[in-house]
Protein backbone atom coordinates (compact mmCIF):
# COMPACT_ATOMS: atom_id res chain seq x y z
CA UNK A 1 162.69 275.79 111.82
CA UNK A 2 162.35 274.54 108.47
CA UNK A 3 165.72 272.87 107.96
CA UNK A 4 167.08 271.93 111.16
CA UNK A 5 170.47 271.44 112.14
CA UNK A 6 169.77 267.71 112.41
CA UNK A 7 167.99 267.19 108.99
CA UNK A 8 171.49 268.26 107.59
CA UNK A 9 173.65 266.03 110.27
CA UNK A 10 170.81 263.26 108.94
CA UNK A 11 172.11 263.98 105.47
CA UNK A 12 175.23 263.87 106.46
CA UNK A 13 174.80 260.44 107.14
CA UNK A 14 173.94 260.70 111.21
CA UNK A 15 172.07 257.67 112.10
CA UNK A 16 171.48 258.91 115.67
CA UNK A 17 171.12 262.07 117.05
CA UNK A 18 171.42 263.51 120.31
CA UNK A 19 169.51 266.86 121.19
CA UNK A 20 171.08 268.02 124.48
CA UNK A 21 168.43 269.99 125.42
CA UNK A 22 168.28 273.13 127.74
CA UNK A 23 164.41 273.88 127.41
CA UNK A 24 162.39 274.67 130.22
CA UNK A 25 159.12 273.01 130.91
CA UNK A 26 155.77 274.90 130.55
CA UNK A 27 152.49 273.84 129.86
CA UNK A 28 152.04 271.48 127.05
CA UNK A 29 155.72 271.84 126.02
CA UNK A 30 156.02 267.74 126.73
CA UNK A 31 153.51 267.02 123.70
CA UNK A 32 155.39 269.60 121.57
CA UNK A 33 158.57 267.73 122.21
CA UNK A 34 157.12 264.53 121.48
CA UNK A 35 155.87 265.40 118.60
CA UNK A 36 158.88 267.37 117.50
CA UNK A 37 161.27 263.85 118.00
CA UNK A 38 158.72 261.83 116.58
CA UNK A 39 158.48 263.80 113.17
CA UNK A 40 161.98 264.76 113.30
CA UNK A 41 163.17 260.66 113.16
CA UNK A 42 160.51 259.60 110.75
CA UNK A 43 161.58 262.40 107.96
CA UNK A 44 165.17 261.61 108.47
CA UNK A 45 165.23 258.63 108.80
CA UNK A 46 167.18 257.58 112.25
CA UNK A 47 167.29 257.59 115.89
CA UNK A 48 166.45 260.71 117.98
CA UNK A 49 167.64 260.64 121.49
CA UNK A 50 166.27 263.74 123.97
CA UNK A 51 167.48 264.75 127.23
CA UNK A 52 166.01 267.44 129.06
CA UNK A 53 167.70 269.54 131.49
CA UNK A 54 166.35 267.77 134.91
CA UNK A 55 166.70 268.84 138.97
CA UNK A 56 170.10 270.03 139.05
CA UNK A 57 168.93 273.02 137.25
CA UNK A 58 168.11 276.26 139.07
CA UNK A 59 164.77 277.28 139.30
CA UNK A 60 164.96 280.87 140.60
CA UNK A 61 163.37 282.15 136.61
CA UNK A 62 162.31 278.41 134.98
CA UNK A 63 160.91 275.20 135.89
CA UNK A 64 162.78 271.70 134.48
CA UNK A 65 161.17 268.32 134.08
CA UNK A 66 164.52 266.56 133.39
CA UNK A 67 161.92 264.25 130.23
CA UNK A 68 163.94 262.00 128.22
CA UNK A 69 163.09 259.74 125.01
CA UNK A 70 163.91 257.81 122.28
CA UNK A 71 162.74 257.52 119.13
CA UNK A 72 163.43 255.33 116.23
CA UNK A 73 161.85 256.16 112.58
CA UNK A 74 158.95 257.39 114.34
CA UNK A 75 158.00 254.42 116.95
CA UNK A 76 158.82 255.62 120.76
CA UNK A 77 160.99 252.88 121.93
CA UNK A 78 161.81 254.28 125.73
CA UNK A 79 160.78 257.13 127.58
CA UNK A 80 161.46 257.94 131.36
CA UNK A 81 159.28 259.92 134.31
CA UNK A 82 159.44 263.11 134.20
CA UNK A 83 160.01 265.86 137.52
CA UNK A 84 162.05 262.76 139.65
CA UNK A 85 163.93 264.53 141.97
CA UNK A 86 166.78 262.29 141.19
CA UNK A 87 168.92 262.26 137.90
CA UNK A 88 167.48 259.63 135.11
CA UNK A 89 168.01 258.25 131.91
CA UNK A 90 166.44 255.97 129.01
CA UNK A 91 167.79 252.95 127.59
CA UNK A 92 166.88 251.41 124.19
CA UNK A 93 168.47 249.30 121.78
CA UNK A 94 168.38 251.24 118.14
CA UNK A 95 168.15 249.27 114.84
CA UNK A 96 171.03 250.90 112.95
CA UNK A 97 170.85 248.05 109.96
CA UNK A 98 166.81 248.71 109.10
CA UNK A 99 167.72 252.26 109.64
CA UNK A 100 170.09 251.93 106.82
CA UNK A 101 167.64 249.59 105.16
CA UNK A 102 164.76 252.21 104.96
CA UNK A 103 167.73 255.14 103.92
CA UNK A 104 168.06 252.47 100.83
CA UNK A 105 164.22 251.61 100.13
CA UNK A 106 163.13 255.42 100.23
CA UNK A 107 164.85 257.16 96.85
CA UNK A 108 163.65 260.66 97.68
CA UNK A 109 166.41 260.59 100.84
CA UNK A 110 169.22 260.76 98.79
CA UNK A 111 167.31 262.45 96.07
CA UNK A 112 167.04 265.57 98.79
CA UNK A 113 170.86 264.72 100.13
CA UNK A 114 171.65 265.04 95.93
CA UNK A 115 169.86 268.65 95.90
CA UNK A 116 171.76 269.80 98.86
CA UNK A 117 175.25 268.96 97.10
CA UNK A 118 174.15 270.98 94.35
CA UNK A 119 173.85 273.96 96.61
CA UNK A 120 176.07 276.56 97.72
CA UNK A 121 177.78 274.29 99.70
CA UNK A 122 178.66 271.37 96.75
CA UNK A 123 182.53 271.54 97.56
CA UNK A 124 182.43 270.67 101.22
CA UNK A 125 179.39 268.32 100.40
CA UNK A 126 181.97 266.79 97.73
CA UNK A 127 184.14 266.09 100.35
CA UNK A 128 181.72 264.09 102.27
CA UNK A 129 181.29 267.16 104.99
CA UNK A 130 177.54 268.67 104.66
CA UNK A 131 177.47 272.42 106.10
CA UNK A 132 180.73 271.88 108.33
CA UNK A 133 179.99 268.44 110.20
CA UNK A 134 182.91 267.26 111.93
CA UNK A 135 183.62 263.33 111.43
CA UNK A 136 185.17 261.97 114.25
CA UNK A 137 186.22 258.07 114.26
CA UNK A 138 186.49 255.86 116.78
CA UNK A 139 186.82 252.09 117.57
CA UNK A 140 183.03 250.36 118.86
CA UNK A 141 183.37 247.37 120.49
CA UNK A 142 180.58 246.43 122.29
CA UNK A 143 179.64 243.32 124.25
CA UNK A 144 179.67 239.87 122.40
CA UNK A 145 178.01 237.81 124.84
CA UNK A 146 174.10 237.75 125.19
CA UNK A 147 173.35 240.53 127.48
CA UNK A 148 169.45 240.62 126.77
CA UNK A 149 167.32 243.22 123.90
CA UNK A 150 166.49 246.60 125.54
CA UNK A 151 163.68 247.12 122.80
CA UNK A 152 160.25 245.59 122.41
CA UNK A 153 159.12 243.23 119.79
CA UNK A 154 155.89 242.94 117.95
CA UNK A 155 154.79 239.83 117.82
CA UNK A 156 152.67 240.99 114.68
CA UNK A 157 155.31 243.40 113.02
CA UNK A 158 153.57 244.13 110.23
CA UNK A 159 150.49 245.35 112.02
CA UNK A 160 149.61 248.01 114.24
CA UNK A 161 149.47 246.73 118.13
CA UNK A 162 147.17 249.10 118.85
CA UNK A 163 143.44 248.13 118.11
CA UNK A 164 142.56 251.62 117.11
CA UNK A 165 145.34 251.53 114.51
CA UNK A 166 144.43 248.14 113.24
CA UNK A 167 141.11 249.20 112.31
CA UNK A 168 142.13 251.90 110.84
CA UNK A 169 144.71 249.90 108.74
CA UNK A 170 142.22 247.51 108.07
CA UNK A 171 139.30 250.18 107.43
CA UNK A 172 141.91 251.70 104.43
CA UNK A 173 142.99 248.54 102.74
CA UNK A 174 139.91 247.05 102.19
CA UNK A 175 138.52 250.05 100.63
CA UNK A 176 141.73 250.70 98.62
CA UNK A 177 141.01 247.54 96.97
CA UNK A 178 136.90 248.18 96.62
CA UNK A 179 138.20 251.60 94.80
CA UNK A 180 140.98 250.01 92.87
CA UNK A 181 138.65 247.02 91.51
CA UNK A 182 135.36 249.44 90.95
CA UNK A 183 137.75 251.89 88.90
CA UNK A 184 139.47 248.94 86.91
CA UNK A 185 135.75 247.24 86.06
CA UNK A 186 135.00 250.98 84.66
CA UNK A 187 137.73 251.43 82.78
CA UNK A 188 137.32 247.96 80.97
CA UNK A 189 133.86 248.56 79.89
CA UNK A 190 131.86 246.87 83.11
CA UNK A 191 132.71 243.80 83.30
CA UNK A 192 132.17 240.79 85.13
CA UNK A 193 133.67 239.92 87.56
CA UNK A 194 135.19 235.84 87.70
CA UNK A 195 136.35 234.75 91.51
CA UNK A 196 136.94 231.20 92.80
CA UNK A 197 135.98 230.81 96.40
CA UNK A 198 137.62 228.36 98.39
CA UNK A 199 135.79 229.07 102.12
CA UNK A 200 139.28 230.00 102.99
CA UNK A 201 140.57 233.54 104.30
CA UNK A 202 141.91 235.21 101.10
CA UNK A 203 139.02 233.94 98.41
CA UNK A 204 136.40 235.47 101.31
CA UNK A 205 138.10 238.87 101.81
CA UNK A 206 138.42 238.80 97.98
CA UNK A 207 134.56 238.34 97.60
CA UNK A 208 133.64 240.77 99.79
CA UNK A 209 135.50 243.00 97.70
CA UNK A 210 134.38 242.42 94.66
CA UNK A 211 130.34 242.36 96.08
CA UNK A 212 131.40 246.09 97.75
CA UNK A 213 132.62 247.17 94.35
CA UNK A 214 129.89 246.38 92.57
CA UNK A 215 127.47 247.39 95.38
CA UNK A 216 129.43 250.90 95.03
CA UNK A 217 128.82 250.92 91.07
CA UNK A 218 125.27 250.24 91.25
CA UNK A 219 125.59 247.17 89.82
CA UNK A 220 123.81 243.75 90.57
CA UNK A 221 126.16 241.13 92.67
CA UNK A 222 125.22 238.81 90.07
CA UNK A 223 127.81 240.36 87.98
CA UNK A 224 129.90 238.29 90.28
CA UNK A 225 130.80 234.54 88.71
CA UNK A 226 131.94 232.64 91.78
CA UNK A 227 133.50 228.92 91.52
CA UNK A 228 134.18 226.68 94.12
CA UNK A 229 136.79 224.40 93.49
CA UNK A 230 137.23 221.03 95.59
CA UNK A 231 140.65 219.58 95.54
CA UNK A 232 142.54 216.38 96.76
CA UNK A 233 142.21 218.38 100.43
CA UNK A 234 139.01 220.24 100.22
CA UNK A 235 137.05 219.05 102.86
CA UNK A 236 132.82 219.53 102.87
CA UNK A 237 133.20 221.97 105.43
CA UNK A 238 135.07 224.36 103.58
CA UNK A 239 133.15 223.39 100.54
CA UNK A 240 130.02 224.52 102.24
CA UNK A 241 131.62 227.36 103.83
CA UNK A 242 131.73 229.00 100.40
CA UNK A 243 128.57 227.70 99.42
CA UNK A 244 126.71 229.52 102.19
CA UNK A 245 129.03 232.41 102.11
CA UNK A 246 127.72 233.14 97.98
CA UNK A 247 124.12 232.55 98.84
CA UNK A 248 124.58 235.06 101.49
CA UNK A 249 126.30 237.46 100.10
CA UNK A 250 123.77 236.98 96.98
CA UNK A 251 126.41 235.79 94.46
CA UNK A 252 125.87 232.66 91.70
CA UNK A 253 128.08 229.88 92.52
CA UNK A 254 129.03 226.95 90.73
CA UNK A 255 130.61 223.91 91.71
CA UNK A 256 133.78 222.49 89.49
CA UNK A 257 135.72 219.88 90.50
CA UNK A 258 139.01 220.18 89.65
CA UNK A 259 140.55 216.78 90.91
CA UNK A 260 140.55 215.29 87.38
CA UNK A 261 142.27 217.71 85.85
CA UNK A 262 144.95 218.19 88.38
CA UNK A 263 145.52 214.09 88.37
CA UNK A 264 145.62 214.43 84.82
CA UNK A 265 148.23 217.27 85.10
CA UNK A 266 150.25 214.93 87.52
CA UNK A 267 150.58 211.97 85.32
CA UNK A 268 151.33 214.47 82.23
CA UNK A 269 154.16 215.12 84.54
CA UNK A 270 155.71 211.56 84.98
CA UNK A 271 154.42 212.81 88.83
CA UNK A 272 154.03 209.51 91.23
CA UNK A 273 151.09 211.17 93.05
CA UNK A 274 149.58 211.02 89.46
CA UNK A 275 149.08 207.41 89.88
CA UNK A 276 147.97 207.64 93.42
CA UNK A 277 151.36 207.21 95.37
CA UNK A 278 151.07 209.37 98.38
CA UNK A 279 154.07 211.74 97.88
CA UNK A 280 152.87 215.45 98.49
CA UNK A 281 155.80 217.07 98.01
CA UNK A 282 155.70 221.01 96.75
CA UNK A 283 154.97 219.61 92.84
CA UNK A 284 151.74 218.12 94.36
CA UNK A 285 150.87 221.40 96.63
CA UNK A 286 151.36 223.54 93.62
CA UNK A 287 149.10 222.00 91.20
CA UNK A 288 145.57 222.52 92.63
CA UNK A 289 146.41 226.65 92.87
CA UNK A 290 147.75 226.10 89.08
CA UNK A 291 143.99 224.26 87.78
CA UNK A 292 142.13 226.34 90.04
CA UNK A 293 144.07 229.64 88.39
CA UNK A 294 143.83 228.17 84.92
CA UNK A 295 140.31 227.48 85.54
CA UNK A 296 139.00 230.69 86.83
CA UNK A 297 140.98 232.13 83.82
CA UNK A 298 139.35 230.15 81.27
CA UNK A 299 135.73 231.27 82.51
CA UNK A 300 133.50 231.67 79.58
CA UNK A 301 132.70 234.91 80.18
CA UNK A 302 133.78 237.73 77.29
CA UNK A 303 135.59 240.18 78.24
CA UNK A 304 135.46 239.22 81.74
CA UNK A 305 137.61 240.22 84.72
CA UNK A 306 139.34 237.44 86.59
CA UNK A 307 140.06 237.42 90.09
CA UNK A 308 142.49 235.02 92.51
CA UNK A 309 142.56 235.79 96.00
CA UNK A 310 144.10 238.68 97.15
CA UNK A 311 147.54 239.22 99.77
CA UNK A 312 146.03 238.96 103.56
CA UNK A 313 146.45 241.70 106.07
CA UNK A 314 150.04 241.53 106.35
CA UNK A 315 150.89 242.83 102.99
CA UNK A 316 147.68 244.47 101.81
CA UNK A 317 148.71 247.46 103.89
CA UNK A 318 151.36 248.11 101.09
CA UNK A 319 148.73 247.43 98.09
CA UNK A 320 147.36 250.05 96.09
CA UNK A 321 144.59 247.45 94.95
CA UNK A 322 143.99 243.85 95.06
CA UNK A 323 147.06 241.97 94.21
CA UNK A 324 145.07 239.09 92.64
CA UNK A 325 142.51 241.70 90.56
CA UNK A 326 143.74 240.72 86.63
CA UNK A 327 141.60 241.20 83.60
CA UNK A 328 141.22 239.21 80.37
């Protein structure tokens, strides 16, 4: 069915929906119906409750599993045996608020509700009542005590759980960014490519980036200017870590310590830490990232492209490219 009744209850402004179902079970009809509630509450949007017709069905023509699931924007949250001999039922407790949340965030859903008003139907959509709905209010009052979470929480809930999915996840954003940095060096004439490499997490994801990139353009990896910057922290195990991690990877590295410069910075600054009073407060923190920035920026390098490193896994799902990729 291309528009479904429940697309246009979703429009209406149904959060959850309940599909009552009186389908009889064949072969692969389960996977059909899973799929069908899964799609169904990612397009629109909300909560998709299915019941089943179960054992207190006849079966003198049709079979009835009596399978029951919930769904929330796509995620199963609960899901119950199927062909029990004994009446059963799924609990789950539904996120109405990110529901509502991701109706905000995603334009094109009121974009489509917009179209529909424009439709045949615009005066009873005026009035707030898409193709007939009946609103119906009523008084909610549930528990206030603590009577536990029916739902499952990610401890990670911005990636997958599933390994398969992770590497998947991980496969595509870190060759969005080799594509997004390899078209940007093209489209700027070719060229280099500045990047100051800490030994930390983000500066090596960001360097393997750039050293697929240019591996992809046929281009040497000495195109690649890295800098390792020691600060008040840095100790010589990280400082070696990015050593060893260039020389691998067949990158030029130079070493440039920025400690005067940032001491410098804090006296300029009337900062006590300037004078060497131990007070590392978020002033302090924030100005070795500021000299290392300033420093990778001010490479002498024409025309070169400068590079800090990029958002970690949590947020480069989102990216279209390397946050950090600038050019100069």
């Amino acid at each position: 069915m291309p528009v479904p009744p429940s697309a246009k209850a979703a429009l209406a402004g149904a959060t959850i929906e309940l599909n009552l179902s009186g389908s009889p079970i064949t072969v692969g009809r389960s996977r059909e119906r899973h799929r069908l509630c899964q799609t169904a509450s990612a397009k629109q949007l909300q909560a998709y409750v299915y019941a089943a017709a179960g054992p207190g069905e006849s079966s003198t023509d049709l079979s009835w599993d009596g399978q029951t699931m919930i769904y929330e924007c796509g995620e199963l949250l609960a899901r119950t045996p199927r062909f029990d001999p004994e009446p059963g039922y799924c609990l789950a407790d539904v996120d109405l608020d990110a529901i509502r949340q991701e109706r905000l965030r995603q334009g094109s859903f009121d974009d489509n509700r917009a179209a529909l008003r424009a439709g045949d139907n615009a005066q009873a959509i005026t009035r707030g009542d898409i193709t007939g709905h009946r609103f119906v209010n009523f008084a909610l009052d549930p528990p206030r005590t603590d009577i536990g979470l029916e739902r499952a929480i990610s401890r990670f809930p911005f990636v997958p759980n599933d390994p398969a999915l992770l590497e998947q996840d991980c496969y595509e954003a870190y060759n969005i960014q080799v594509y997004g940095l390899r078209r940007r060096l093209e489209s700027i004439g070719g060229s280099k490519v500045v990047i100051g490499v800490s030994g930390g997490l983000d500066s090596t994801h960001a360097l393997l980036v750039a050293a697929k990139a240019m591996d992809q353009a046929g281009r040497p990896r000495s195109d690649i200017l890295a800098f390792t910057m020691p600060g008040f922290a840095t100790s010589d195990h990280t400082k070696s870590n990015a050593l060893a991690l260039c020389e691998a990877l067949g990158v030029p590295c130079e070493i440039l310590d920025i400690r005067p410069a940032a001491t410098q910075m804090l006296k300029a600054m009337g900062h006590p830490a300037g004078d060497g009073e131990p007070v590392y407060d978020v002033t302090f923190e924030n100005v070795r990232p500021g000299c290392a920035t300033t420093s990778c920026s001010g490479s002498p390098t024409s025309a070169a492209a400068s590079c800090s490193a990029p958002a970690t896994c949590r947020s480069w799902r989102w990216a279209g490219a390397p946050s950090g990729w600038a050019t100069r």
